[in-house]
Protein backbone atom coordinates (compact mmCIF):
# COMPACT_ATOMS: atom_id res chain seq x y z
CA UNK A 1 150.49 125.08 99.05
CA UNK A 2 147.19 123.79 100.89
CA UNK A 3 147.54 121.04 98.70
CA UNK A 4 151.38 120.33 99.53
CA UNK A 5 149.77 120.97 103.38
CA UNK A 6 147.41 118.38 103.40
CA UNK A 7 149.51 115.51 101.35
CA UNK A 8 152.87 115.96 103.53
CA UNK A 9 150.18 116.02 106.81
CA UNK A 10 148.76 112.93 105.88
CA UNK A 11 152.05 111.11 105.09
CA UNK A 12 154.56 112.41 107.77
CA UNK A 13 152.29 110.11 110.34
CA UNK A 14 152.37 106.61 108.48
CA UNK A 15 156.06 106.99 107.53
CA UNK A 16 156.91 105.58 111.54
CA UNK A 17 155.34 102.88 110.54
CA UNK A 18 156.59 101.83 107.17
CA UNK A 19 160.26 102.54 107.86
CA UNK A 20 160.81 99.36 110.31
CA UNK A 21 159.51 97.34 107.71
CA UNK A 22 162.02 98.90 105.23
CA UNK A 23 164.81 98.23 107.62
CA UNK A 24 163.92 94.68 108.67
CA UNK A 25 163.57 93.82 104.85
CA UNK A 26 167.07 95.37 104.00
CA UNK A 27 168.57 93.68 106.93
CA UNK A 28 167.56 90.21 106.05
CA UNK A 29 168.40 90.89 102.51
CA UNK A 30 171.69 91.62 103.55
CA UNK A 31 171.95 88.47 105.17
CA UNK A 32 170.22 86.50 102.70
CA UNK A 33 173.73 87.43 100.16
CA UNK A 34 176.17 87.16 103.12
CA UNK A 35 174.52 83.95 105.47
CA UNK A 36 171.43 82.79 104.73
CA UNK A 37 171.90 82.02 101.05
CA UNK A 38 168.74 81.05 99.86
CA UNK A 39 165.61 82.87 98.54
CA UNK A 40 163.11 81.04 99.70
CA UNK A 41 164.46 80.97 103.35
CA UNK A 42 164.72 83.94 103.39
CA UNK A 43 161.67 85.03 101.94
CA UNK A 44 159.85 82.89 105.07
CA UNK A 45 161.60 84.82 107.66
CA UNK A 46 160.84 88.15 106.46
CA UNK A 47 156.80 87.13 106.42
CA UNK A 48 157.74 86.15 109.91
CA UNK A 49 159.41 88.84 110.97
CA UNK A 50 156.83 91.27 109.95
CA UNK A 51 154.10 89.09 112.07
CA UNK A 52 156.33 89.70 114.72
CA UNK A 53 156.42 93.15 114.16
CA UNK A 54 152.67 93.49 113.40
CA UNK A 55 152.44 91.44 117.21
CA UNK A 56 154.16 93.69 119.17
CA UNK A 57 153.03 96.99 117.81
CA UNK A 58 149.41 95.64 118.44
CA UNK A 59 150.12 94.47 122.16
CA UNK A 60 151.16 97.88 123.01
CA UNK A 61 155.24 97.00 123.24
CA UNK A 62 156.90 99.76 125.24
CA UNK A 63 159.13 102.00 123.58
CA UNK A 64 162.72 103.28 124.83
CA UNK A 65 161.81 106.91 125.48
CA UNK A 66 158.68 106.35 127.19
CA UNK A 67 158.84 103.88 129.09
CA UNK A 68 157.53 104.35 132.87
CA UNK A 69 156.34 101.70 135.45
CA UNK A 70 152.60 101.93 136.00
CA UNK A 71 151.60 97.93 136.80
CA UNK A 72 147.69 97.23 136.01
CA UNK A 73 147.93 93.56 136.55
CA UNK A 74 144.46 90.86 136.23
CA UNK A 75 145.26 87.63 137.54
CA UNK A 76 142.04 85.82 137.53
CA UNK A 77 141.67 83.50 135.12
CA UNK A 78 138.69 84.01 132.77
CA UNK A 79 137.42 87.23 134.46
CA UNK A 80 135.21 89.41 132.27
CA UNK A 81 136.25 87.55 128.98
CA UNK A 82 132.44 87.61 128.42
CA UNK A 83 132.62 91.78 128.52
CA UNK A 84 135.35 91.47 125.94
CA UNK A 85 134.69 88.48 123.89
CA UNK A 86 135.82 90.39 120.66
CA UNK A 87 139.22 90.97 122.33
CA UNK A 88 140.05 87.79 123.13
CA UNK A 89 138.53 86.68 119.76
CA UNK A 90 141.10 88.61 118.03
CA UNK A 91 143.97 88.05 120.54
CA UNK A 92 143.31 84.05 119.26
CA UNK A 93 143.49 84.60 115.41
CA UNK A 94 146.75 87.07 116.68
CA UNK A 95 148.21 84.24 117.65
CA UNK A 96 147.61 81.40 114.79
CA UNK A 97 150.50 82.96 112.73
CA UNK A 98 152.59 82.54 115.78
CA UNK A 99 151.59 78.69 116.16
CA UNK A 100 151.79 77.42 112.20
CA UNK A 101 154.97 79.40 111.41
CA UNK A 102 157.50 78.49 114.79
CA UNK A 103 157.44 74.89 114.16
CA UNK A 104 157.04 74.97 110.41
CA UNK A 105 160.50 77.06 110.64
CA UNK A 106 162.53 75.29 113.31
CA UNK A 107 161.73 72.10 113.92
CA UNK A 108 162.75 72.33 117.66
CA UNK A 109 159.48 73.86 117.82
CA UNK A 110 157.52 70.98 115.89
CA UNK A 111 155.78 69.71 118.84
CA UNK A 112 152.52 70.24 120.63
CA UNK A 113 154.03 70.89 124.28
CA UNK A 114 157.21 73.05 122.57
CA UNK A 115 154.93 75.43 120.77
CA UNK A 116 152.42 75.30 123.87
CA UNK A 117 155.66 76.21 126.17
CA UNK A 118 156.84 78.93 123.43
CA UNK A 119 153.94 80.60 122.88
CA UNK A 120 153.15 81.07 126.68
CA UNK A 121 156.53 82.53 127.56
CA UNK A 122 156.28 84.80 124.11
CA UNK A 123 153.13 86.50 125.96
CA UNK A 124 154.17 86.51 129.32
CA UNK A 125 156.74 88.45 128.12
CA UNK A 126 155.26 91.02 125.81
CA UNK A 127 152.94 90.79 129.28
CA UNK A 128 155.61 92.05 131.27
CA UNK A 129 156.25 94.95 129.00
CA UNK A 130 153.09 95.93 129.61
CA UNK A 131 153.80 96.80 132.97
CA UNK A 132 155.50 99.56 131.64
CA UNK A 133 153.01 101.30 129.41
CA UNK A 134 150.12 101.22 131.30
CA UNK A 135 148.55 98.83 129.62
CA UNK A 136 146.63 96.14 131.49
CA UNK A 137 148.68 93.32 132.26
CA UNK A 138 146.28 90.27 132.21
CA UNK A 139 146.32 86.30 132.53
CA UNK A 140 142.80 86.23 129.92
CA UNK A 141 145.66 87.21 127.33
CA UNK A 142 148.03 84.44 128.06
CA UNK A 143 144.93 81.61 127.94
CA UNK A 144 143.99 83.39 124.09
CA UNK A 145 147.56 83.80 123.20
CA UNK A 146 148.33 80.12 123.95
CA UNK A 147 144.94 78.83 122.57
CA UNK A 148 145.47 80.69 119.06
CA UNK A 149 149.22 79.46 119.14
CA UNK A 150 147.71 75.83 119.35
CA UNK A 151 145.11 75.96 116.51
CA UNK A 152 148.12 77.51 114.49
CA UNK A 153 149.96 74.42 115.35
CA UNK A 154 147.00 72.01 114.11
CA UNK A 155 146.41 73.91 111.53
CA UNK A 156 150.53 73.40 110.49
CA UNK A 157 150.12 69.39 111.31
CA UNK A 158 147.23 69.25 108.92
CA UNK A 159 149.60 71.01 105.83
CA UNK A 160 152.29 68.68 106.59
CA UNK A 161 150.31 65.64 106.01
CA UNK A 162 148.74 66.81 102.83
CA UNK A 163 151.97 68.65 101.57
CA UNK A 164 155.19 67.41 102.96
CA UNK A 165 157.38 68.39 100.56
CA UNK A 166 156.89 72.06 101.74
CA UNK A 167 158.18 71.86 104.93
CA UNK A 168 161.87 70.27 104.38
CA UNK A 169 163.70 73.42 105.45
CA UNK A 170 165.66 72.78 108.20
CA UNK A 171 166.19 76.39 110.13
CA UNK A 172 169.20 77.35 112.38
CA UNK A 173 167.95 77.83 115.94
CA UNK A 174 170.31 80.89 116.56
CA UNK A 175 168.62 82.28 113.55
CA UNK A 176 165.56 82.32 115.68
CA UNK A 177 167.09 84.76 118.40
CA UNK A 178 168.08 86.68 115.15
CA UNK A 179 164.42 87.26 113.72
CA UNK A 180 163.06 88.07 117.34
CA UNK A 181 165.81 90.24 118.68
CA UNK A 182 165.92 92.12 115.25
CA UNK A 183 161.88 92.66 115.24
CA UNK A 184 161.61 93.28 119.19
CA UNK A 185 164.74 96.43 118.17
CA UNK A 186 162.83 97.67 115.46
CA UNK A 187 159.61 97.96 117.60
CA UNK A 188 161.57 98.81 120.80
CA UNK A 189 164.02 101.50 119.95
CA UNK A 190 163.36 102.43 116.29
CA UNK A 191 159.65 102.94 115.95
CA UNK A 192 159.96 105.94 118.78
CA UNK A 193 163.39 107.22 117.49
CA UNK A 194 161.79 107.47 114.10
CA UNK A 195 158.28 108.55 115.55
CA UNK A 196 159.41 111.79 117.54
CA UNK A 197 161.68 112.48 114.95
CA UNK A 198 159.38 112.63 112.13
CA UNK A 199 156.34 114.57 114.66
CA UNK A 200 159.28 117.10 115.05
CA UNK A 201 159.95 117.46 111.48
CA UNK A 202 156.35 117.63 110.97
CA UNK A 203 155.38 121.11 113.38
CA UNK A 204 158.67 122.66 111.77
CA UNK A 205 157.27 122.02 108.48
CA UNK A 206 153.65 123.25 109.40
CA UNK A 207 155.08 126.44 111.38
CA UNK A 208 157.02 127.42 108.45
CA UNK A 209 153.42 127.01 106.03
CA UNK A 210 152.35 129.09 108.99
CA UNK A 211 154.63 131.59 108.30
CA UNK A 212 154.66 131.52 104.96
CA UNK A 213 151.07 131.82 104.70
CA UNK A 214 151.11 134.80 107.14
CA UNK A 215 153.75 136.88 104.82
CA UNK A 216 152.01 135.79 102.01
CA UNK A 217 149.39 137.49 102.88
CA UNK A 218 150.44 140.50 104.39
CA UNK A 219 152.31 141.48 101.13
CA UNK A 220 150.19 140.31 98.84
C-alpha cells in the first residue's frame, strides 16, 4: 500500500502536464486524416505546437479559474537586466524556436521586419496576460523576446541557403490561427480544468489510504 502511496503521489502531479500534449497530438492527428493530409506537415506543426505550449506554460499564462487583475508593470527599458542576466539569457534562447520555425512554416512570415513585428506582438501579449497573474509585466521581456525571435530568424536564413530543398512547404495562414488558438486553449482552459481535477482526485485517494490505514490497524 505505501508503495501504491508513493507511486500514484508522484504521478497524479505530472499527469496536468502530459495530458495537453496528448490532446494537441490527437487533435492534429485528426486533422492530419481529415485536412491537412500530409505527414510531414503535420509532423512540423505538432513540434510547433508543443513550443508553443512549452512558451506559455513557462511565461506564467493565466488560467480560466484563477485569473484576477493584480498589474506589476516595468516600463523602463533595460532596468536591472544586469540583476537578472540569466533571465533574460534564457528568455532569448525561449524565443529562437519562435523565430526559425514562423517563417520556415508560413512564408508570410519569411521576412526580417514580419518576424520582428510577430514576435513583438506574440510577447506583448502573453505580457498582457500577465497582468492577470501577478506576474511582473515588463518591457526587458519584450527587448529578449524580440532579440531571440531574430537570431531564430538568421539562424532559419542560414538553413535555407545551405538546404533549400527543406523548406518548400507552403503553409495555410488560417492554419496559423489554428496551431495558436488550439495551444493558447490547451494552456488557458485545459491545463487548470485538468489540474484541480486531478489535485481533487488526488486528497480523495490519499484520505481513503488514510482511512484505510487507520482500520487497518485498529483491527489488525
Amino acid at each position: 500500500m505505501h508503495i501504491l502511496y508513493s507511486v500514484f503521489n508522484f504521478l497524479f502531479p505530472r499527469l496536468s502536464a502530459l495530458l495537453s500534449p496528448c490532446v494537441i497530438l490527437l487533435v492534429l492527428l485528426i486533422l492530419q486524416k481529415t485536412y491537412f493530409r500530409d505527414f510531414k506537415k503535420t509532423l512540423l506543426y505538432i513540434i510547433f505546437s508543443f513550443y508553443l505550449l512549452i512558451v506559455f506554460r513557462l511565461t506564467g499564462l493565466p488560467d480560466c479559474l484563477n485569473m484576477h487583475f493584480n498589474p506589476r508593470i516595468q516600463l523602463i527599458p533595460f532596468y536591472g537586466m544586469q540583476d537578472d542576466a540569466f533571465n533574460c539569457l534564457l528568455n532569448v534562447f525561449l524565443f529562437i524556436p519562435f523565430g526559425f520555425f514562423l517563417p520556415s512554416l508560413w512564408r508570410q512570415f519569411f521576412s526580417f521586419r514580419n518576424t520582428m513585428i510577430t514576435a513583438a506582438l506574440f510577447t506583448v501579449f502573453i505580457e498582457i496576460t500577465q497582468l492577470f497573474c501577478s506576474r511582473l509585466t515588463d518591457v526587458n521581456d519584450l527587448i529578449t523576446n524580440t532579440l531571440g525571435a531574430l537570431i531564430g530568424f538568421c539562424i532559419l536564413r542560414i538553413f535555407t541557403k545551405a538546404f533549400p530543398k527543406l523548406f518548400r512547404y507552403e503553409f495555410r495562414k488560417r492554419e496559423c490561427a489554428l496551431i495558436f488558438g488550439l495551444t493558447f486553449s490547451m494552456a488557458f482552459f485545459l491545463d487548470p480544468v485538468i489540474y484541480y481535477l486531478l489535485k481533487d482526485l488526488q486528497a480523495y485517494f490519499n484520505s481513503t489510504v488514510w482511512i484505510a490505514s487507520f482500520v487497518t490497524s485498529v483491527y489488525l
